[in-house]
N, C-alpha and C. Protein backbone atom coordinates (compact mmCIF):
# COMPACT_ATOMS: atom_id res chain seq x y z
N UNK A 1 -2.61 14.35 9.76
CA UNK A 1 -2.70 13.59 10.99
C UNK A 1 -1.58 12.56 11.06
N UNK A 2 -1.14 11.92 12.26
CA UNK A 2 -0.27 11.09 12.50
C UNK A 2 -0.95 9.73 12.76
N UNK A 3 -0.46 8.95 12.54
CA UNK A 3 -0.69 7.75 12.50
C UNK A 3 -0.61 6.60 14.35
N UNK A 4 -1.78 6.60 14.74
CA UNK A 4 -2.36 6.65 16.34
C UNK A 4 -2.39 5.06 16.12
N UNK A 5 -1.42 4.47 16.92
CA UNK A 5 -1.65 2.58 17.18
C UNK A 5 -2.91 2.62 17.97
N UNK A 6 -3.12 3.18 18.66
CA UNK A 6 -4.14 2.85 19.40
C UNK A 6 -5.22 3.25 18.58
N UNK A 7 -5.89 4.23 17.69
CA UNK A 7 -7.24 4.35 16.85
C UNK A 7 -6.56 3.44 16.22
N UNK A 8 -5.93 2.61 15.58
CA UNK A 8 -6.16 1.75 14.32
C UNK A 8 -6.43 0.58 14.91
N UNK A 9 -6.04 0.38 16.55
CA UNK A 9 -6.87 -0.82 16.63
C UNK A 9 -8.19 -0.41 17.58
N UNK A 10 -8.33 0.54 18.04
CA UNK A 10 -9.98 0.79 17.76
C UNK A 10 -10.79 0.23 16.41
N UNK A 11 -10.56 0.95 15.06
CA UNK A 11 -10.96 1.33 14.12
C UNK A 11 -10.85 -0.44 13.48
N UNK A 12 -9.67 -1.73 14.10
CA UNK A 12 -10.12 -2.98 13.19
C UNK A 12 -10.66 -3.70 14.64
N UNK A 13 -10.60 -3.42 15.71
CA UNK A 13 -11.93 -4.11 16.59
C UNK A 13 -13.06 -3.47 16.22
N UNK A 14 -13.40 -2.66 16.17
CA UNK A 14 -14.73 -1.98 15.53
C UNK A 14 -15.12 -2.44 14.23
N UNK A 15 -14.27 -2.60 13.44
CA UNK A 15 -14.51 -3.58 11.98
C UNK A 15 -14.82 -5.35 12.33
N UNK A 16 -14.38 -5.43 13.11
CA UNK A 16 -14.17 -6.97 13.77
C UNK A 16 -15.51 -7.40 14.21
N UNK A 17 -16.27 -6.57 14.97
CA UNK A 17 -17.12 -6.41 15.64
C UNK A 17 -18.77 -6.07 15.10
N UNK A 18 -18.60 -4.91 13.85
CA UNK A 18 -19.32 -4.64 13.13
C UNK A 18 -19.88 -6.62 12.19
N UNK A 19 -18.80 -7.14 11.86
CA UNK A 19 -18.58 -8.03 10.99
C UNK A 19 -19.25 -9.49 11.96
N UNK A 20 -19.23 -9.29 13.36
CA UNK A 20 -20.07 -10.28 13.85
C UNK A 20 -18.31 -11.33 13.97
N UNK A 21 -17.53 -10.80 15.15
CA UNK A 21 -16.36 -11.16 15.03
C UNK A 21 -16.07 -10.80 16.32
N UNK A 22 -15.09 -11.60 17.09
CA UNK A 22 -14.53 -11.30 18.33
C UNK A 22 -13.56 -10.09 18.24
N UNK A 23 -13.80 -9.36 18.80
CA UNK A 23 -12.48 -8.34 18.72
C UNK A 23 -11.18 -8.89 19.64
N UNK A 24 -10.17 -8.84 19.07
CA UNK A 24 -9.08 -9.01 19.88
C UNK A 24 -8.23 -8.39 21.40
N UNK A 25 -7.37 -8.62 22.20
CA UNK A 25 -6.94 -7.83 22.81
C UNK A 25 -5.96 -6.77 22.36
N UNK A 26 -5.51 -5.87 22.41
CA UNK A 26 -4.69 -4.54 22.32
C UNK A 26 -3.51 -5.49 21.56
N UNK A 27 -2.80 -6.41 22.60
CA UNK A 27 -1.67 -6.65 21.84
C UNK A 27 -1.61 -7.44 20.71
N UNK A 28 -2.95 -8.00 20.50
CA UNK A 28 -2.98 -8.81 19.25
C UNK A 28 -3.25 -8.30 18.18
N UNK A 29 -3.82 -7.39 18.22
CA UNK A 29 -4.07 -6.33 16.68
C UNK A 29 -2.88 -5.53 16.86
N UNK A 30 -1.94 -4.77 17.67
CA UNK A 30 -0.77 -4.26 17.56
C UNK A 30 0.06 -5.22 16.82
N UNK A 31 0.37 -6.83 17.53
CA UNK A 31 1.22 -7.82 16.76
C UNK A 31 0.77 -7.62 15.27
N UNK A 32 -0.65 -7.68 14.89
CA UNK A 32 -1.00 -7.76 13.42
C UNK A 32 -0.76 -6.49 12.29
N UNK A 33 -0.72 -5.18 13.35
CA UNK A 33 -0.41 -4.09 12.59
C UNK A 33 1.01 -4.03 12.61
N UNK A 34 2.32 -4.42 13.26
CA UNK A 34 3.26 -4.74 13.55
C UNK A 34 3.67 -5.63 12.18
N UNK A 35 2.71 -5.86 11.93
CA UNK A 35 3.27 -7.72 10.53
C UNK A 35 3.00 -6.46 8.93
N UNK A 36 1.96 -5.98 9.23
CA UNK A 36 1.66 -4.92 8.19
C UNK A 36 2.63 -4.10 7.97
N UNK A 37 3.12 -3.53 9.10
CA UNK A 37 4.14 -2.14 8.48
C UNK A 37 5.69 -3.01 8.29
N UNK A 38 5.43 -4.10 8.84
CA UNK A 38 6.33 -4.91 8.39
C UNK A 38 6.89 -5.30 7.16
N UNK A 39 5.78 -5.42 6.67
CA UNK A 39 5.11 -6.21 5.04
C UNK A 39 5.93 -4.90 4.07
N UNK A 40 5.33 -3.64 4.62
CA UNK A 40 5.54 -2.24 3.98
C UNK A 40 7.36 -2.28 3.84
N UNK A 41 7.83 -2.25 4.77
CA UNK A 41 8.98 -2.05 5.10
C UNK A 41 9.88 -3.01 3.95
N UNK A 42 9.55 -4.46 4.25
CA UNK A 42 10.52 -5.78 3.40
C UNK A 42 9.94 -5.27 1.99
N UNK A 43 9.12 -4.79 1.32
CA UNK A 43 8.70 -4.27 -0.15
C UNK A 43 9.07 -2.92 -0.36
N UNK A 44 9.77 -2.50 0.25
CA UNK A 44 10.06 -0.82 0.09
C UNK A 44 8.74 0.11 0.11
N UNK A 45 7.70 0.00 0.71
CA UNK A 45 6.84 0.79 0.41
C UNK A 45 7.01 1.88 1.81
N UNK A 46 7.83 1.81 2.34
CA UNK A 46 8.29 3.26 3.16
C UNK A 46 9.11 4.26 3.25
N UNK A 47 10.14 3.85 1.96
CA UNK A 47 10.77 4.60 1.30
C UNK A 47 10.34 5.81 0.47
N UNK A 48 11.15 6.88 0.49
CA UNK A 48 10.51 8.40 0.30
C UNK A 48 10.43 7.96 -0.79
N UNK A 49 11.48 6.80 -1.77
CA UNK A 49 11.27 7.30 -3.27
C UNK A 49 10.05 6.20 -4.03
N UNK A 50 9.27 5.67 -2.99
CA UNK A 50 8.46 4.39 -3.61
C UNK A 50 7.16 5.12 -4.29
N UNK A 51 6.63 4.23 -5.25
CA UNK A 51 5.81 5.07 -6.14
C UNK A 51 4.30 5.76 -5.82
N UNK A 52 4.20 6.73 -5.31
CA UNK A 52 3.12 7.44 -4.87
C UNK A 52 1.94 7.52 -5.79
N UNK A 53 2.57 6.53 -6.91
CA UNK A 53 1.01 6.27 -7.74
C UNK A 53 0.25 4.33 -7.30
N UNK A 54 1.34 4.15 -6.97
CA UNK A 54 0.86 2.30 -6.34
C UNK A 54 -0.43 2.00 -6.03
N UNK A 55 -1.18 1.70 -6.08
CA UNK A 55 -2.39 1.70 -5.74
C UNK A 55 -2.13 0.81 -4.52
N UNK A 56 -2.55 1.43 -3.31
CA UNK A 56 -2.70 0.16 -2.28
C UNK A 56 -3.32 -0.99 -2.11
N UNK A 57 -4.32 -1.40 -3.35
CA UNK A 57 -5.29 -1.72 -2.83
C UNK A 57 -4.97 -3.33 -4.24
N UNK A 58 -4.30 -3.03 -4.96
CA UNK A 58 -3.32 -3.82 -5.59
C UNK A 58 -2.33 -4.95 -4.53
N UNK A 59 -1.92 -4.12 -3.57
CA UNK A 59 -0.84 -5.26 -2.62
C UNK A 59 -1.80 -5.65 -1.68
N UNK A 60 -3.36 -5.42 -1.10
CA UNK A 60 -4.39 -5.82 -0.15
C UNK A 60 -3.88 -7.13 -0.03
N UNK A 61 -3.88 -8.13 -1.05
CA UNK A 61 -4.08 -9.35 -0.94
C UNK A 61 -2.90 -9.73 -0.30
N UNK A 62 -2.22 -9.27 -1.10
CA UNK A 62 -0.35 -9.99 -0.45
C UNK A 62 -0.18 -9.37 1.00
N UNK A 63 -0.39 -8.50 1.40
CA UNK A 63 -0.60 -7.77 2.94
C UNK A 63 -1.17 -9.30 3.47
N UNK A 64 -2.83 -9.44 3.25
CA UNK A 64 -3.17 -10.03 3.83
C UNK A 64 -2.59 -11.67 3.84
N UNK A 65 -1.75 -12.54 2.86
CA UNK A 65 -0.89 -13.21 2.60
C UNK A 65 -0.05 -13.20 3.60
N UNK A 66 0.80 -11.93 3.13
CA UNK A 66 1.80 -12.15 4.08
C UNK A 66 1.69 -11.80 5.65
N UNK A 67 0.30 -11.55 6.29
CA UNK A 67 0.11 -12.07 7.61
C UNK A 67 -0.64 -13.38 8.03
N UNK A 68 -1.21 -13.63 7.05
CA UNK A 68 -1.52 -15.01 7.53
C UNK A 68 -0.12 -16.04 7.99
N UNK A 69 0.96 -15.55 7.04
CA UNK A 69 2.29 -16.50 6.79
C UNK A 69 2.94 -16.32 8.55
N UNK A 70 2.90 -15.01 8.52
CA UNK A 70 3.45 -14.86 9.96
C UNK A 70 3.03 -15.48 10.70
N UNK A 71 1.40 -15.30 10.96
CA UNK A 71 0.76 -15.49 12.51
C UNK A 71 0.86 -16.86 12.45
N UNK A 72 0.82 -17.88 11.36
CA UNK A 72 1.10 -19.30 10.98
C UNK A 72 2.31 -19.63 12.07
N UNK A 73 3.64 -18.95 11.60
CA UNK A 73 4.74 -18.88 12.31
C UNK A 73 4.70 -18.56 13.66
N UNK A 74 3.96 -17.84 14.15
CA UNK A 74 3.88 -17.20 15.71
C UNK A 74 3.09 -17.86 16.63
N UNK A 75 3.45 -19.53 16.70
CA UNK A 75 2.68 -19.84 17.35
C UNK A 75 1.98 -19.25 18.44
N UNK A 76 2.42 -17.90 19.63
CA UNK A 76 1.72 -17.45 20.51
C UNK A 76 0.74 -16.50 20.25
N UNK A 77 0.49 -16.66 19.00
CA UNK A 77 -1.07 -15.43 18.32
C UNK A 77 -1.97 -16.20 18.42
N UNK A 78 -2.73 -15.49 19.03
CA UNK A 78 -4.46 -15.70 19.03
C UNK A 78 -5.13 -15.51 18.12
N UNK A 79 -4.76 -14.52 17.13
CA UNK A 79 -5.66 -14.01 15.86
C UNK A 79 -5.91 -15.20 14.87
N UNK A 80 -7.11 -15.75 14.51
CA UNK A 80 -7.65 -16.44 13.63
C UNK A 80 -7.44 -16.17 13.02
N UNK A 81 -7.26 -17.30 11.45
CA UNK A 81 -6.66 -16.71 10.23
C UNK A 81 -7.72 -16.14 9.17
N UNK A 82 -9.24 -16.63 9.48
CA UNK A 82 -10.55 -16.15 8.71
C UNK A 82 -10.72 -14.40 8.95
N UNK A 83 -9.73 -14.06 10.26
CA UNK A 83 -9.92 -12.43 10.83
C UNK A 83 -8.94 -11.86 10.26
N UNK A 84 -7.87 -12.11 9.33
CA UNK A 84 -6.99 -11.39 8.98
C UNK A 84 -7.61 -10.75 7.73
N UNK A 85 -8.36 -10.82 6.85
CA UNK A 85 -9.09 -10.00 6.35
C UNK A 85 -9.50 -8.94 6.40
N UNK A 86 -10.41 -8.79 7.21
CA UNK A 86 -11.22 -8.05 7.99
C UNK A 86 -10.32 -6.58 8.90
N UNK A 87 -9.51 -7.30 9.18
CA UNK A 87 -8.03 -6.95 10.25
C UNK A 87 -7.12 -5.52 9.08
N UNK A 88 -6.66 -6.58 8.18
CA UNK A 88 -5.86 -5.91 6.92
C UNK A 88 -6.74 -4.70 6.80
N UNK A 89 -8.01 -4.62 5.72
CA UNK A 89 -8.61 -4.01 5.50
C UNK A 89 -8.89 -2.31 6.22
N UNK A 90 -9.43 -3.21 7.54
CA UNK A 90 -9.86 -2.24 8.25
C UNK A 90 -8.36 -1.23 8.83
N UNK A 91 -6.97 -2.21 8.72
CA UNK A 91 -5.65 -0.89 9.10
C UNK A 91 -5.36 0.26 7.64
N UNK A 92 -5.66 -0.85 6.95
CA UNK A 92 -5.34 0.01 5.31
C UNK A 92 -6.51 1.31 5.21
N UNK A 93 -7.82 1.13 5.60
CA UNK A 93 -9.21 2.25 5.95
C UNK A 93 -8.58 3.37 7.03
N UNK A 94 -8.18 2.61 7.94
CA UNK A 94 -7.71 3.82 9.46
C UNK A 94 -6.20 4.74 8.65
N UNK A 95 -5.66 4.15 7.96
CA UNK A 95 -4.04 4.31 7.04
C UNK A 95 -4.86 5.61 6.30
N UNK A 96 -5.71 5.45 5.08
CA UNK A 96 -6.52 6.24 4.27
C UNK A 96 -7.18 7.39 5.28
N UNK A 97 -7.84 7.34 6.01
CA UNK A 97 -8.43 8.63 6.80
C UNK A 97 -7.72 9.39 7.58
N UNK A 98 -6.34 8.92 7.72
CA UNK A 98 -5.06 10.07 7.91
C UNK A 98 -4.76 10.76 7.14
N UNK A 99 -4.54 10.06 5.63
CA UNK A 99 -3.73 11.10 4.68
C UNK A 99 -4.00 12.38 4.74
């Protein structure tokens, strides 16, 4: 499967929501999945030759780190920083049910 912006932010408003959490609008979980493949990109993890044994779930934290750092920076985000959790998680889950 290919990787659908629009189910992954289905799939972390639906996590958002499940969790007793405002879900965001479209462009604010795009901005946040936007900071993620971001994250991927400045660490080489989109490179063909990066290590396909990495555990993803090892960099969770720093993902979620390094969007809090952003949206800090972006003053025009709406996304709360207690939701970036929740947020991370649930793109890294929608990421996993593609492979």
């Amino acid at each position: 499967m290919e990787f659908d912006e629009l189910k992954a932010v289905d799939a972390i408003n639906n996590s958002l929501a499940a969790a007793g959490r405002t879900p965001y609008a479209t462009d604010e979980v795009l901005n946040v999945i936007d900071m993620i493949w971001d994250f991927y990109e400045e660490n080489g993890l989109l490179d063909i030759e990066s290590d396909p044994d990495e555990d993803p779930d090892d960099i969770e934290q720093e993902v979620i780190d390094y969007v809090k750092r952003m949206l800090h920076k972006d003053k025009e985000a709406e996304v709360m920083p207690e939701d970036v959790e929740i947020m991370v998680k649930a793109e890294m889950a929608y990421e996993d049910s593609i492979i």
